[in-house]
N, C-alpha and C. Protein backbone atom coordinates (compact mmCIF):
# COMPACT_ATOMS: atom_id res chain seq x y z
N UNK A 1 1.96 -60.36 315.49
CA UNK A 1 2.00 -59.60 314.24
C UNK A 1 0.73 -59.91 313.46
N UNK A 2 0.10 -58.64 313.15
CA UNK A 2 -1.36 -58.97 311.99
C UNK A 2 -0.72 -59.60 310.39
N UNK A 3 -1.13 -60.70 310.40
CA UNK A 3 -0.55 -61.63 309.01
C UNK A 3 -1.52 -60.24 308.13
N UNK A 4 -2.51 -60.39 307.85
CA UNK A 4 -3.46 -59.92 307.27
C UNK A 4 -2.43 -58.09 306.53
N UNK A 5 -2.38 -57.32 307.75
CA UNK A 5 -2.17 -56.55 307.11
C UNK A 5 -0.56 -56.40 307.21
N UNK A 6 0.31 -56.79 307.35
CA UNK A 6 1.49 -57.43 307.04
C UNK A 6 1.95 -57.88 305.14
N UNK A 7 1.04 -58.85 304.68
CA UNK A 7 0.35 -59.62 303.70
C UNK A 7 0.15 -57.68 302.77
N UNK A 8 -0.52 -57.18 303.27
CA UNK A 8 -0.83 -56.17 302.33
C UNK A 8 0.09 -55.11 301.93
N UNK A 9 0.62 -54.78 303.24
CA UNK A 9 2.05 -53.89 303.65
C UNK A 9 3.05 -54.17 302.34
N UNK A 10 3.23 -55.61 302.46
CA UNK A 10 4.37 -56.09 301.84
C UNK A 10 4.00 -56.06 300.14
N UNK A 11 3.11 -56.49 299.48
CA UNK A 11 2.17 -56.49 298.40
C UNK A 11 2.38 -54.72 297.89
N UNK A 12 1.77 -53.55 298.67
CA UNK A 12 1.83 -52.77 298.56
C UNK A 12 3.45 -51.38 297.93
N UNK A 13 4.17 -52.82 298.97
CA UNK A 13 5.87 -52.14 298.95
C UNK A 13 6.24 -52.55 297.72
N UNK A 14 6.21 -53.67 297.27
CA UNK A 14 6.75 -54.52 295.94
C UNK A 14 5.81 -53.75 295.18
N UNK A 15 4.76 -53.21 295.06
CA UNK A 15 4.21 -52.74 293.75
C UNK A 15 5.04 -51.05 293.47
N UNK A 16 5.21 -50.53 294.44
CA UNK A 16 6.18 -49.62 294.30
C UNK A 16 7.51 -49.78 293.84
N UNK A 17 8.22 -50.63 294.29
CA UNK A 17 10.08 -51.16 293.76
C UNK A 17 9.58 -51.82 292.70
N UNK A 18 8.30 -52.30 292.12
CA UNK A 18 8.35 -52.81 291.05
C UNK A 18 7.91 -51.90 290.06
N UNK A 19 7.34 -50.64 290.22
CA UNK A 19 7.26 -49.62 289.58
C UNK A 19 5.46 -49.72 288.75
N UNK A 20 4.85 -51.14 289.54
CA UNK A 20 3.83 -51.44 289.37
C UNK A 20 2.58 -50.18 289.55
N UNK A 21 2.17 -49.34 288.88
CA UNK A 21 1.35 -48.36 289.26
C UNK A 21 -0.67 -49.03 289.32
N UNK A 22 -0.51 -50.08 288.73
CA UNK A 22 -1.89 -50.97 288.89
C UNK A 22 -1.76 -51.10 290.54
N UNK A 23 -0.97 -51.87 290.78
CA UNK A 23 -0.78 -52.15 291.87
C UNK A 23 -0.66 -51.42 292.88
N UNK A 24 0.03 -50.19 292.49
CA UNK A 24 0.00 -49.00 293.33
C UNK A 24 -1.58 -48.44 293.81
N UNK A 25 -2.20 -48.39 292.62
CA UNK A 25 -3.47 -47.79 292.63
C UNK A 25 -4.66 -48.51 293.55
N UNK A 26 -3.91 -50.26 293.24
CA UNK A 26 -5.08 -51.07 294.02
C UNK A 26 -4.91 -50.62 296.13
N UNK A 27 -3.61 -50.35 296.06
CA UNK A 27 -3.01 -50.94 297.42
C UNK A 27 -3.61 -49.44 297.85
N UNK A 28 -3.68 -48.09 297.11
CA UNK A 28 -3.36 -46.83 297.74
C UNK A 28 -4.72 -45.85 297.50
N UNK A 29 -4.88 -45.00 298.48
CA UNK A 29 -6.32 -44.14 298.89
C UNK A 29 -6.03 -43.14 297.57
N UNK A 30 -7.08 -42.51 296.62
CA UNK A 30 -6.69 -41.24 296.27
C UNK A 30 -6.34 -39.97 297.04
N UNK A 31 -6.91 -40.25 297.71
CA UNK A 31 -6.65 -38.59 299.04
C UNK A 31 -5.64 -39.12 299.85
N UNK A 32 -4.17 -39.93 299.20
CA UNK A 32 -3.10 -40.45 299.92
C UNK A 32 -2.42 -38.85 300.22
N UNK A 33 -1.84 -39.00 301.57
CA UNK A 33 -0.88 -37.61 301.67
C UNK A 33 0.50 -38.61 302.24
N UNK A 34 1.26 -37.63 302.36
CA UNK A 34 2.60 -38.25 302.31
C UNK A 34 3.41 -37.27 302.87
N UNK A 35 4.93 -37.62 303.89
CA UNK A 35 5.87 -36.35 303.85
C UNK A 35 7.36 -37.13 303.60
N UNK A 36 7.65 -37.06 302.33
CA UNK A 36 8.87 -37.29 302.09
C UNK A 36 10.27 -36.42 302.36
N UNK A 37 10.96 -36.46 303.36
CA UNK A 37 11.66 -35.49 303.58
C UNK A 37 12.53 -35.41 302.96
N UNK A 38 13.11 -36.43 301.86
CA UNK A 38 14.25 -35.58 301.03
C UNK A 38 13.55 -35.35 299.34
N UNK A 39 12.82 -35.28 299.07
CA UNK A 39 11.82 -34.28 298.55
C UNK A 39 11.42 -32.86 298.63
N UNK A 40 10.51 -32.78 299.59
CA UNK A 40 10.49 -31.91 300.01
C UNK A 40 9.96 -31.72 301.49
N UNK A 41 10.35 -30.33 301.89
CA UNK A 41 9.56 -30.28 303.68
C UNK A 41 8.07 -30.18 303.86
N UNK A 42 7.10 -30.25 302.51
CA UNK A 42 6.05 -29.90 302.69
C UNK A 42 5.13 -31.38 302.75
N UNK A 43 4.08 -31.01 302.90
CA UNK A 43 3.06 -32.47 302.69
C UNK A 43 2.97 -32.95 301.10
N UNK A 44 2.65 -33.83 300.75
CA UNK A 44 2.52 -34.24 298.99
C UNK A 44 0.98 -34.75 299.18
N UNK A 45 0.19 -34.73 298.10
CA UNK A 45 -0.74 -34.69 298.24
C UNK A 45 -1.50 -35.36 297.12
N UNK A 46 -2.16 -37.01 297.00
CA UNK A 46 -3.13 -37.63 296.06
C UNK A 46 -1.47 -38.18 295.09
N UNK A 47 -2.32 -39.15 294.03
CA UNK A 47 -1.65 -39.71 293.47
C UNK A 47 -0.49 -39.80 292.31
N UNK A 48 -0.78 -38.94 291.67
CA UNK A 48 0.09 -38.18 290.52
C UNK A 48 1.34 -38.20 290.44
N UNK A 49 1.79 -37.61 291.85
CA UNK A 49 3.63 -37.32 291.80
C UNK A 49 4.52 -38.65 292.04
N UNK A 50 3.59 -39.86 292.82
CA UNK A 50 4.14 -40.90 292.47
C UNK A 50 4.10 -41.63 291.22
N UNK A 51 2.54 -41.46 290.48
CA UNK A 51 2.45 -41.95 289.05
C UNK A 51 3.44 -41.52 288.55
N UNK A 52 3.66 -40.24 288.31
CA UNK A 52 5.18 -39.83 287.38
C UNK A 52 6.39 -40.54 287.62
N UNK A 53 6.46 -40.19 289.31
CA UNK A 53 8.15 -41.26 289.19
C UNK A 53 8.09 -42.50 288.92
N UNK A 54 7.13 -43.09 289.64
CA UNK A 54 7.31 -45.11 288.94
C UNK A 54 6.66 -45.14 287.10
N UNK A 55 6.21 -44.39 286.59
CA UNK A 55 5.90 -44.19 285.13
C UNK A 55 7.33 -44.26 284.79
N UNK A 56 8.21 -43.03 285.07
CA UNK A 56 9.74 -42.70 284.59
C UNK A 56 10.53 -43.42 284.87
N UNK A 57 10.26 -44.14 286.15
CA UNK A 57 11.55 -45.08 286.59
C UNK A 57 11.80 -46.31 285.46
N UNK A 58 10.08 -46.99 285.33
CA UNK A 58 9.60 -48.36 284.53
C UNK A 58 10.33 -47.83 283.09
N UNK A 59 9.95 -46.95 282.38
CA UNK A 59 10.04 -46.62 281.05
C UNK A 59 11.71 -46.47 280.98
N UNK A 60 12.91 -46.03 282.33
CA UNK A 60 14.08 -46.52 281.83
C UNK A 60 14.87 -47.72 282.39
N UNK A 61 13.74 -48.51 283.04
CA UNK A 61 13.90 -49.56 283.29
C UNK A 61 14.79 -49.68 284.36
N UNK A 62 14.62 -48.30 285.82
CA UNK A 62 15.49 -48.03 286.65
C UNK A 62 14.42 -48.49 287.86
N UNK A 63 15.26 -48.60 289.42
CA UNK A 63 14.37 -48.84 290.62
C UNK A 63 14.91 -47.76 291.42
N UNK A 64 14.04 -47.37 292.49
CA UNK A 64 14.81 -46.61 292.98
C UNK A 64 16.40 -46.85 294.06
N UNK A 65 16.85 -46.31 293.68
CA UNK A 65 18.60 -46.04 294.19
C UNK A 65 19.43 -46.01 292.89
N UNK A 66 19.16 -46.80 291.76
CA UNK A 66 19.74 -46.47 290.67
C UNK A 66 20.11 -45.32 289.91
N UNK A 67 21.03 -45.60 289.34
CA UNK A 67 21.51 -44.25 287.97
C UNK A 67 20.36 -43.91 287.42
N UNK A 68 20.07 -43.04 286.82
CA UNK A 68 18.80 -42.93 285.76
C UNK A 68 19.42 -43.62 284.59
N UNK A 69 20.30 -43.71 284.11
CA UNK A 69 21.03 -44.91 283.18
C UNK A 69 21.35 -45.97 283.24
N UNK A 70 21.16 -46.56 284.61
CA UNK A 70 21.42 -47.96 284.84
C UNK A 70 20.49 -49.16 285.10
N UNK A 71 20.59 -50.27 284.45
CA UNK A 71 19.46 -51.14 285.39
C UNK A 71 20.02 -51.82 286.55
N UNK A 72 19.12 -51.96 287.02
CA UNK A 72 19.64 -52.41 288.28
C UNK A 72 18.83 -53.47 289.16
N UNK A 73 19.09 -54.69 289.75
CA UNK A 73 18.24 -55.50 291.00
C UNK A 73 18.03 -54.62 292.30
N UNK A 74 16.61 -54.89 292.50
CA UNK A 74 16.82 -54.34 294.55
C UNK A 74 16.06 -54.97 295.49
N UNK A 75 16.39 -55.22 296.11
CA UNK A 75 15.35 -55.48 297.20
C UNK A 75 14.83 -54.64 298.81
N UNK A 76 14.28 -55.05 299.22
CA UNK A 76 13.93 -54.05 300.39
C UNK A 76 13.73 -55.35 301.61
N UNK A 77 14.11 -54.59 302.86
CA UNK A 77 13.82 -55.40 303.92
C UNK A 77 13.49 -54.19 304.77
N UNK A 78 12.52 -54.92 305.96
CA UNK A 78 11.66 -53.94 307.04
C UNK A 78 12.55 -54.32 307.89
N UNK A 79 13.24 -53.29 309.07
CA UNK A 79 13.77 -53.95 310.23
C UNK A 79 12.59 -52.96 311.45
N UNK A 80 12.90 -53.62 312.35
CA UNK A 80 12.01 -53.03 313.57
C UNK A 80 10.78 -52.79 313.24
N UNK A 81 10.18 -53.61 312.40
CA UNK A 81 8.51 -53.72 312.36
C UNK A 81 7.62 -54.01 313.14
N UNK A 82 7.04 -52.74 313.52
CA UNK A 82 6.04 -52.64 313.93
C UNK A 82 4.07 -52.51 313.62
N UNK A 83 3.21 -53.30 313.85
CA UNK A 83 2.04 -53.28 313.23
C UNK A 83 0.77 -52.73 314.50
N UNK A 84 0.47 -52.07 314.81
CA UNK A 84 -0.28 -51.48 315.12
C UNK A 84 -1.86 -51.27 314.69
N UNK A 85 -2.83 -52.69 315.27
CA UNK A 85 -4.53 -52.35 314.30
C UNK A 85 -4.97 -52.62 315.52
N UNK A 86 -5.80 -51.38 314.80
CA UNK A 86 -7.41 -50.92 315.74
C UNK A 86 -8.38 -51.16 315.06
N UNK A 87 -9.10 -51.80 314.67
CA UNK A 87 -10.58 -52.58 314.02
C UNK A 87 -9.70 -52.53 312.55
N UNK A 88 -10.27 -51.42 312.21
CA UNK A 88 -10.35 -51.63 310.11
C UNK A 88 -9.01 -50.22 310.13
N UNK A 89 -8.42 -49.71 311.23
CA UNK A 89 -7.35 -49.03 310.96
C UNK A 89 -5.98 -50.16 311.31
N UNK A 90 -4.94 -49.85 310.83
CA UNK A 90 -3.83 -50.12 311.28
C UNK A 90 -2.35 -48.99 310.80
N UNK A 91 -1.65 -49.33 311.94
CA UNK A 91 -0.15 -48.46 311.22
C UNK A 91 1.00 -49.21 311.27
N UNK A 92 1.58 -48.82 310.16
CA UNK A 92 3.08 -49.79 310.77
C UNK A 92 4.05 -48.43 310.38
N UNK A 93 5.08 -49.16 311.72
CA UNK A 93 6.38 -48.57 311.39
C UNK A 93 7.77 -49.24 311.26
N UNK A 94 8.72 -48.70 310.71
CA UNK A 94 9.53 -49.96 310.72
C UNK A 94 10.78 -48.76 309.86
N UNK A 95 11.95 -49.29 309.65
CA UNK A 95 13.00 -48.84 308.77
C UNK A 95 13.46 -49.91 307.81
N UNK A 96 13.03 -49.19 306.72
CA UNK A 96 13.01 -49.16 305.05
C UNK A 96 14.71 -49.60 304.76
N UNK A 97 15.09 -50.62 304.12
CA UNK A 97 16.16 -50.76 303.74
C UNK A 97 16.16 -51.21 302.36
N UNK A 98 16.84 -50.19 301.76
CA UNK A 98 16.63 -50.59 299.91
C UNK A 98 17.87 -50.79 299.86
N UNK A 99 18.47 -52.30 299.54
CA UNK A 99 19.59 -52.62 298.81
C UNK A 99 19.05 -52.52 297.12
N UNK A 100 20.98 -52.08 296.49
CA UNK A 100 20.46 -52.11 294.95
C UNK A 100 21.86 -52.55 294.41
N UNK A 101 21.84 -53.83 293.40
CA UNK A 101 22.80 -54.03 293.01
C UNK A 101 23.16 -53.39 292.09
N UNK A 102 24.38 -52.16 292.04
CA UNK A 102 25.24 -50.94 290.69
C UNK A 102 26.42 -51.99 290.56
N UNK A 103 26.66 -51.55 289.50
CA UNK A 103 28.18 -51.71 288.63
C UNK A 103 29.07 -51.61 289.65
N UNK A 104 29.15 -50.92 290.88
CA UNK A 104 30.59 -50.81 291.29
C UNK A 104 30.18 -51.40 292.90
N UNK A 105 29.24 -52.37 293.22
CA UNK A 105 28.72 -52.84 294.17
C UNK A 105 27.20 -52.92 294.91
N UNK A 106 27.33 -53.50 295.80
CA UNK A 106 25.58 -53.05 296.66
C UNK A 106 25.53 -51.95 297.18
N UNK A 107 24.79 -51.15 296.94
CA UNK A 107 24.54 -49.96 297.82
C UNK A 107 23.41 -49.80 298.52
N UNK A 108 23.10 -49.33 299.64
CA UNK A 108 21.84 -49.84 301.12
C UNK A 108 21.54 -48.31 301.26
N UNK A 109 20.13 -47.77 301.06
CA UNK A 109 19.68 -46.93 301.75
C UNK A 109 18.79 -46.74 302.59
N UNK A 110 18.34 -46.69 303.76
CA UNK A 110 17.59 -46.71 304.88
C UNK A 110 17.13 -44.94 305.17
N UNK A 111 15.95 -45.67 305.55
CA UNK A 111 14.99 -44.14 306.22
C UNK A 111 14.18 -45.05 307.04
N UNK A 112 13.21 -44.21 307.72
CA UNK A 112 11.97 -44.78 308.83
C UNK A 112 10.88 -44.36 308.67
N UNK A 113 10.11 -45.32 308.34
CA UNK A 113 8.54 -45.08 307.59
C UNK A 113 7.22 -45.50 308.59
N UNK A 114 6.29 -44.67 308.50
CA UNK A 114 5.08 -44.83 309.18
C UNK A 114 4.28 -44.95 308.19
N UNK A 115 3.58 -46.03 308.10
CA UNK A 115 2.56 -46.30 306.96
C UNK A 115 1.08 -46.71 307.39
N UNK A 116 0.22 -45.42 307.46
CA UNK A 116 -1.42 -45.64 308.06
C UNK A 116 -2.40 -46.24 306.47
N UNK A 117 -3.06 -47.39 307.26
CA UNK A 117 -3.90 -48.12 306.49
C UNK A 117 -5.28 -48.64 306.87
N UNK A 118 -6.40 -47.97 305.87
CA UNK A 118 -7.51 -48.23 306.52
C UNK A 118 -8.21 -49.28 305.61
N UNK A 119 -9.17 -49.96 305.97
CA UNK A 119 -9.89 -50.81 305.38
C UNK A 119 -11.04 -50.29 305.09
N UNK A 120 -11.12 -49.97 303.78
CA UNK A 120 -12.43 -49.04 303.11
C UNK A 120 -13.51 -50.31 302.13
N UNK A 121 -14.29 -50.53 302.26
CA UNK A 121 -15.49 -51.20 301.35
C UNK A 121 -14.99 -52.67 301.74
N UNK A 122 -13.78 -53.05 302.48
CA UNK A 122 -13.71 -54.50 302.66
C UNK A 122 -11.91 -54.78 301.85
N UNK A 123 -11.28 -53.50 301.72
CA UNK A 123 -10.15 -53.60 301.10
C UNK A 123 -8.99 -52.51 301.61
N UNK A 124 -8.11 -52.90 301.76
CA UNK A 124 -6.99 -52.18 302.68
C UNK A 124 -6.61 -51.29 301.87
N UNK A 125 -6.07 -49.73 302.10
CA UNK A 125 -5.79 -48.83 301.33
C UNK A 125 -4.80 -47.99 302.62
N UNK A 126 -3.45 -47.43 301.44
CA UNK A 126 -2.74 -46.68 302.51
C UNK A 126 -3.48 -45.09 302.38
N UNK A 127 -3.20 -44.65 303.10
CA UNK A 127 -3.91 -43.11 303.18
C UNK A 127 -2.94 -42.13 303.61
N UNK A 128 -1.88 -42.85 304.77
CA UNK A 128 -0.77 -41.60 305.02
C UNK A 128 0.73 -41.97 304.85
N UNK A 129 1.59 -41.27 304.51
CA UNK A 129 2.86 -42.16 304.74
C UNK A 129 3.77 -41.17 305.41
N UNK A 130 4.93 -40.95 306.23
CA UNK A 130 5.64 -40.43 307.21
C UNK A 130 6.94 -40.93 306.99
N UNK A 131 7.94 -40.10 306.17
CA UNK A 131 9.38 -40.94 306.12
C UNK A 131 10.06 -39.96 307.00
N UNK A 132 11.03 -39.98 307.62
CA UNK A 132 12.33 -39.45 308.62
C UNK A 132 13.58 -39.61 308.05
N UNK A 133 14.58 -39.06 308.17
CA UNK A 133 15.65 -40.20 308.02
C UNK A 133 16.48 -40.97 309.13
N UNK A 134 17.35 -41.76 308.85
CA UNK A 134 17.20 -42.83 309.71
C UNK A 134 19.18 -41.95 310.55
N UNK A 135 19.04 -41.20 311.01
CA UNK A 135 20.20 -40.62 311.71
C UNK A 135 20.07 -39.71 312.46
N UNK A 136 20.94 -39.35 313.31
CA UNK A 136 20.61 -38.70 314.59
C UNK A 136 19.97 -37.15 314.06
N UNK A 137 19.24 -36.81 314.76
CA UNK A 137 19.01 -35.34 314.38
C UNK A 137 19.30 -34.12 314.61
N UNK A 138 19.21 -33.23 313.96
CA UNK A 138 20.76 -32.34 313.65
C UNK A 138 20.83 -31.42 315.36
N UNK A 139 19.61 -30.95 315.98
CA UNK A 139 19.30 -30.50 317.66
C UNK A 139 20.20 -31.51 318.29
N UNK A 140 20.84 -33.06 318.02
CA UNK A 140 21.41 -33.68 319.50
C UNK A 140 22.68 -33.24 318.89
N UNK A 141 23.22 -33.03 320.29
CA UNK A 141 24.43 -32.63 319.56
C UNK A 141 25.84 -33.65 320.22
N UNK A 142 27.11 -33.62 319.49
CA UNK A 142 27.25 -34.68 319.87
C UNK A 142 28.90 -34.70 321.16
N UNK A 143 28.71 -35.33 321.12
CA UNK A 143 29.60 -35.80 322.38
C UNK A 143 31.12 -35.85 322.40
């Protein structure tokens, strides 16, 4: 496993659940694209539409999985991480698990993320991100 960009991966994730947008900005490319599929089916494109949500989340003091009225603890764990570097590129993939402690228990949401990261001027920056969700897909059919 690359410690190095592992080390950044992780840095990068916490500035997001922390709603950190400094941090966001340090870790992330402006010409970031993205395909969030329960968003939308299209590509997202540069920085903005995440500034808004971690701006809105911080200001009601929510993370994501929460109420928009509630505060809440969360944490995230990577399972099946994978790191993938080729000189100053690398990718990881892995499935995203956001626990969040609500009022009426823990609740766990999982998807599967591809996260491409290049090393620009001597500093790691994400540039693409690829979420799925983490369940069979709707073509297998079942048994």
């Amino acid at each position: 496993m690359d410690q190095e960009v592992l080390e950044f991966l992780l840095r990068h994730l916490k500035a997001i659940q922390e709603n950190d947008t400094a941090g966001y900005h340090q870790t992330t490319a402006p010409e970031l694209t993205l395909y969030e599929w329960w968003i939308t089916p299209h590509r997202i494109e540069g920085l903005p539409f995440h500034e808004f949500m971690m701006s809105s989340n911080a200001s009601r003091g929510t993370v994501f999985g929460a109420d928009a009225n509630q505060r809440a603890e969360s944490r995230f764990d990577l399972t099946n991480l994978s790191i993938q570097r080729y000189g100053d590129a690398a990718i990881a993939s892995y499935t995203l698990l956001v626990s969040t402690a609500l009022s009426d228990g823990v609740q766990v949401v999982s998807h599967n993320e591809s996260r491409v990261m290049v090393k620009l001027d001597g500093t790691w920056k994400v540039v693409h991100v690829h979420k799925s969700p983490a369940w069979p897909a709707p073509h297998i059919q079942s048994t």
